[in-house]
C-alpha atoms as a PDB file:
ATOM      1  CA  UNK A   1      97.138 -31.108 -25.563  1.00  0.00           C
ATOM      2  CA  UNK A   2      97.179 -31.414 -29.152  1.00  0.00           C
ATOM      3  CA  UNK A   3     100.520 -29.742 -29.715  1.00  0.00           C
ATOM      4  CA  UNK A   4     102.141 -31.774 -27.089  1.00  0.00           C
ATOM      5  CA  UNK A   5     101.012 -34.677 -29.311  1.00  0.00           C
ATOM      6  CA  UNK A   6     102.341 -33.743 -32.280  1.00  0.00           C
ATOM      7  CA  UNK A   7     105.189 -32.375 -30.689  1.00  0.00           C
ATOM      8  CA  UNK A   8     105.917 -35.665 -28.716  1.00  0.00           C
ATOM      9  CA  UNK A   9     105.587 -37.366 -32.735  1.00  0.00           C
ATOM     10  CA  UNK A  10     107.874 -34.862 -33.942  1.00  0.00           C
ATOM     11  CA  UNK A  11     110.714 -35.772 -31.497  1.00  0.00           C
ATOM     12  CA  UNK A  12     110.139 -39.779 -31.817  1.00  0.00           C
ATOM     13  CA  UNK A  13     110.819 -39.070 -35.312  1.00  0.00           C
ATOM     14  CA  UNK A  14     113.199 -36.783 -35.563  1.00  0.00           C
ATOM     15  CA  UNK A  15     114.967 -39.320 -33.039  1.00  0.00           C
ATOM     16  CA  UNK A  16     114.057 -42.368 -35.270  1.00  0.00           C
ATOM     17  CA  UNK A  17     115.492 -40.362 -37.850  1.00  0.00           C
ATOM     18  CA  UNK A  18     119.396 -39.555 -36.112  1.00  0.00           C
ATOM     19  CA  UNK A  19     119.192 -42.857 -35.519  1.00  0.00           C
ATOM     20  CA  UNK A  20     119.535 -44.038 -39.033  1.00  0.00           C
ATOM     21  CA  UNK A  21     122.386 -41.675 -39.779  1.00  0.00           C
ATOM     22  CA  UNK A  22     124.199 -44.455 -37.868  1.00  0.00           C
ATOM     23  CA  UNK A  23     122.320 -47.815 -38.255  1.00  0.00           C
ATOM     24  CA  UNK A  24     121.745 -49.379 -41.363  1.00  0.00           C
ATOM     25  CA  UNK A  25     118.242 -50.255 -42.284  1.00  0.00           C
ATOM     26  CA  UNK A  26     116.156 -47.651 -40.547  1.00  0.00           C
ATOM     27  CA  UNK A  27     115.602 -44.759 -42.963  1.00  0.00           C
ATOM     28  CA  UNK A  28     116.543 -41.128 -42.289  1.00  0.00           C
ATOM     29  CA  UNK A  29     114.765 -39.367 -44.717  1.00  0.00           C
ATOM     30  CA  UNK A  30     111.342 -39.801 -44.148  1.00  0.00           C
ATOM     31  CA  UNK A  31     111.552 -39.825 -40.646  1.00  0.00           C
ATOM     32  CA  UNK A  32     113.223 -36.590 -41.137  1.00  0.00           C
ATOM     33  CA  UNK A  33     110.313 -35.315 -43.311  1.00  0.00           C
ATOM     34  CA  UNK A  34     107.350 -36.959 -41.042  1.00  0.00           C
ATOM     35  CA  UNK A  35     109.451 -34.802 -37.604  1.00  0.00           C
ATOM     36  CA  UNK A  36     108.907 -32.037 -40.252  1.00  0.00           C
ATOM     37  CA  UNK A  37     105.468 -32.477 -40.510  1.00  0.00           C
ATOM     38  CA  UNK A  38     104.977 -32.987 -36.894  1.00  0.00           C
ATOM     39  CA  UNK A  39     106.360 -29.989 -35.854  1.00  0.00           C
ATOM     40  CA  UNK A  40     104.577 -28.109 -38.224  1.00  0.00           C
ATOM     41  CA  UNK A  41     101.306 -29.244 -36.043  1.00  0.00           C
ATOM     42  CA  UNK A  42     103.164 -29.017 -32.909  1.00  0.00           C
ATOM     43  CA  UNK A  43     105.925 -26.903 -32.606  1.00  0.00           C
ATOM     44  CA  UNK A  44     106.971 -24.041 -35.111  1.00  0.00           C
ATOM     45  CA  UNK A  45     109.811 -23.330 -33.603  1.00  0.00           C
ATOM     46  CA  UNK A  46     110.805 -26.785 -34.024  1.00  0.00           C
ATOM     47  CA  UNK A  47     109.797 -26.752 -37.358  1.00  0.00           C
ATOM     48  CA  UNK A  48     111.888 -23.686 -37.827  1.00  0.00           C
ATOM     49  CA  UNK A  49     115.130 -25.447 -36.180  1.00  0.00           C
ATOM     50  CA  UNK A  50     114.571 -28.318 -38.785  1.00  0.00           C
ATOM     51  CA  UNK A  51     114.095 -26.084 -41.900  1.00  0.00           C
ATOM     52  CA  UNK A  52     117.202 -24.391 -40.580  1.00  0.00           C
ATOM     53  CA  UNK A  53     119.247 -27.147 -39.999  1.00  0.00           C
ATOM     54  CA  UNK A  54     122.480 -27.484 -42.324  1.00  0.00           C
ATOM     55  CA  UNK A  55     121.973 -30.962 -43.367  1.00  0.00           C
ATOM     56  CA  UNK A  56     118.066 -31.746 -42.395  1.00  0.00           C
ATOM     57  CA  UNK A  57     117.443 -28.477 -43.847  1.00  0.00           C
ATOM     58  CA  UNK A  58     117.822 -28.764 -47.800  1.00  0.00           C
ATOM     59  CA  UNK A  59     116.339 -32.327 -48.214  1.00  0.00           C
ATOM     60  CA  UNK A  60     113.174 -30.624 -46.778  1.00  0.00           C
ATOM     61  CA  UNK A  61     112.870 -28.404 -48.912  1.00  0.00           C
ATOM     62  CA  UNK A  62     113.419 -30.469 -51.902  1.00  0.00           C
ATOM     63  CA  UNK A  63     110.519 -32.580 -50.302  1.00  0.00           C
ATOM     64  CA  UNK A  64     108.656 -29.456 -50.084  1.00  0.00           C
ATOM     65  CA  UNK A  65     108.518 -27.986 -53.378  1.00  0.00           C
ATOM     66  CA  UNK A  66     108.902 -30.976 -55.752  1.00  0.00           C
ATOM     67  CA  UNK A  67     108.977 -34.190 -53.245  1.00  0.00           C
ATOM     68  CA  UNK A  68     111.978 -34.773 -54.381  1.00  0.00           C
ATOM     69  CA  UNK A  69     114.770 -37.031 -53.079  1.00  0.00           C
ATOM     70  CA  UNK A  70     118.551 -36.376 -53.831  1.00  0.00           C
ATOM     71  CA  UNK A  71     120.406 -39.096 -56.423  1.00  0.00           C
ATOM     72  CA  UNK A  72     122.878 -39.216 -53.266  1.00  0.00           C
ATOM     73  CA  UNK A  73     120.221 -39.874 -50.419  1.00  0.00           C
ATOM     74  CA  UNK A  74     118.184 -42.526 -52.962  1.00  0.00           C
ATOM     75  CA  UNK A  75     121.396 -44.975 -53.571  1.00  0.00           C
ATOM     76  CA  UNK A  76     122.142 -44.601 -49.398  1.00  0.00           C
ATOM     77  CA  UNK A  77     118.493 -45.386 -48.574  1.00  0.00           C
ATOM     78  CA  UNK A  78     118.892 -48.373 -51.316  1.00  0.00           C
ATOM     79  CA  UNK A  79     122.529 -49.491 -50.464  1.00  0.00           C
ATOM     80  CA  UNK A  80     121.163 -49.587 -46.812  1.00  0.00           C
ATOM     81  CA  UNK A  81     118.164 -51.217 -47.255  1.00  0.00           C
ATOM     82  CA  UNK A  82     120.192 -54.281 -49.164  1.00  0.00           C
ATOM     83  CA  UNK A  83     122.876 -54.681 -46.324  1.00  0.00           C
ATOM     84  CA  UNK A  84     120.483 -54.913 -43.838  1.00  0.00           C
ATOM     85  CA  UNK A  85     118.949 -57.377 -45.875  1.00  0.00           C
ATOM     86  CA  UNK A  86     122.032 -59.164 -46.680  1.00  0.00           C
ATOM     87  CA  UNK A  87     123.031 -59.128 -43.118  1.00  0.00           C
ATOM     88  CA  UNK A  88     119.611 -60.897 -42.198  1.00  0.00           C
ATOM     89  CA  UNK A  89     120.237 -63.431 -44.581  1.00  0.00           C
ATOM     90  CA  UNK A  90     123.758 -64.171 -43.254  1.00  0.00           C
ATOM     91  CA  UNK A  91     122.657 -64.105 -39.780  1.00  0.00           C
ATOM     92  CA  UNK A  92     120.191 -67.046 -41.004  1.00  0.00           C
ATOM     93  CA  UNK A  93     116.823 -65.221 -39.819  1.00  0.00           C
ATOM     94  CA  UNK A  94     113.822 -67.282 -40.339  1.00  0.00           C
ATOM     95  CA  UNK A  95     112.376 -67.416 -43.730  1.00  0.00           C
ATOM     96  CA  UNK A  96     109.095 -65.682 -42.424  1.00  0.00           C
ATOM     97  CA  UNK A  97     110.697 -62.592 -41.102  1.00  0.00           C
ATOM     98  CA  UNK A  98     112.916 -62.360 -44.152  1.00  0.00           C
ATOM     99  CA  UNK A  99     110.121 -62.741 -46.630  1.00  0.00           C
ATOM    100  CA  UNK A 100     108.409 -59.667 -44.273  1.00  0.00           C
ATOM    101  CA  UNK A 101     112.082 -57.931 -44.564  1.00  0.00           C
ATOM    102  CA  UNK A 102     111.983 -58.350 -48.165  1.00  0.00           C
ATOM    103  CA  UNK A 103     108.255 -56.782 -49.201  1.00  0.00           C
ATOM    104  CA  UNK A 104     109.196 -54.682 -46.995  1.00  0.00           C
ATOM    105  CA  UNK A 105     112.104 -53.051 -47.796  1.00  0.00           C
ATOM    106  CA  UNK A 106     111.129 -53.702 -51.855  1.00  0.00           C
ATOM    107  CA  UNK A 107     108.394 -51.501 -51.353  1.00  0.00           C
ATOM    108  CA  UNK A 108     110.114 -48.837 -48.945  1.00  0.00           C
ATOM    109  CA  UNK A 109     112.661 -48.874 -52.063  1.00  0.00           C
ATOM    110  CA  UNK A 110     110.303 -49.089 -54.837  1.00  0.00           C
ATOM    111  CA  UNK A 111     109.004 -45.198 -53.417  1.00  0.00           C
ATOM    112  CA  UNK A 112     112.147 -43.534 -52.700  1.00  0.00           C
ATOM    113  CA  UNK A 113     113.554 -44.290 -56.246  1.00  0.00           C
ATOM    114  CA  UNK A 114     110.155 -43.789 -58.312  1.00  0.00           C
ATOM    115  CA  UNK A 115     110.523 -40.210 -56.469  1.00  0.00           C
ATOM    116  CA  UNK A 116     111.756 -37.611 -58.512  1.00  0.00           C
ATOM    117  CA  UNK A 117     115.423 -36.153 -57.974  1.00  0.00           C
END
């Protein structure tokens, strides 16, 4: 039961994840790297289709031997993090949820860049 667990996690990630390739705002790198984790737990073959894959493949192992994130994937995650923001802002979103948006996203932004390359 266990393994179906972390299995189950691994997929909501790893969903979450494809997601953000296309929406702005919702990170694809960690969600990447917490499917990675899952599967690890939950499904090694899994695990061994997402250490294999062409593009989902390298940034893991970067996370894996020096948790490291790519120059390229940092100023995406950043760039995307700001639209989304800016977006909010033109949309005229309370001031509550874009205060919450803000800290946030700051601190979502603050890791991936103080995160070696």
């Amino acid at each position: 039961m266990t393994k179906l667990i972390w299995t189950a996690c691994g997929l909501v990630a790893l969903a979450l994840g494809a997601i953000g390739v296309v929406l702005p705002g919702l990170p694809t790198t960690p969600f990447i790297i917490l499917a990675a984790f899952c599967f690890t737990k939950g499904s090694p073959r899994l695990a061994a289709m997402l250490d294999g894959h062409h593009i989902f493949g390298p940034i893991l192992e970067e996370w894996r031997l020096r948790g490291a994130i790519a120059p390229r994937f940092k100023a995406i995650a950043v760039a995307m993090m700001a639209l989304t923001f800016a977006v909010s802002l033109a949309l005229g979103l309370p001031i509550v949820i874009l205060i919450i948006q803000a800290i946030c996203m700051s601190g979502a932004a603050a890791y991936v860049l103080t995160r070696p390359n």
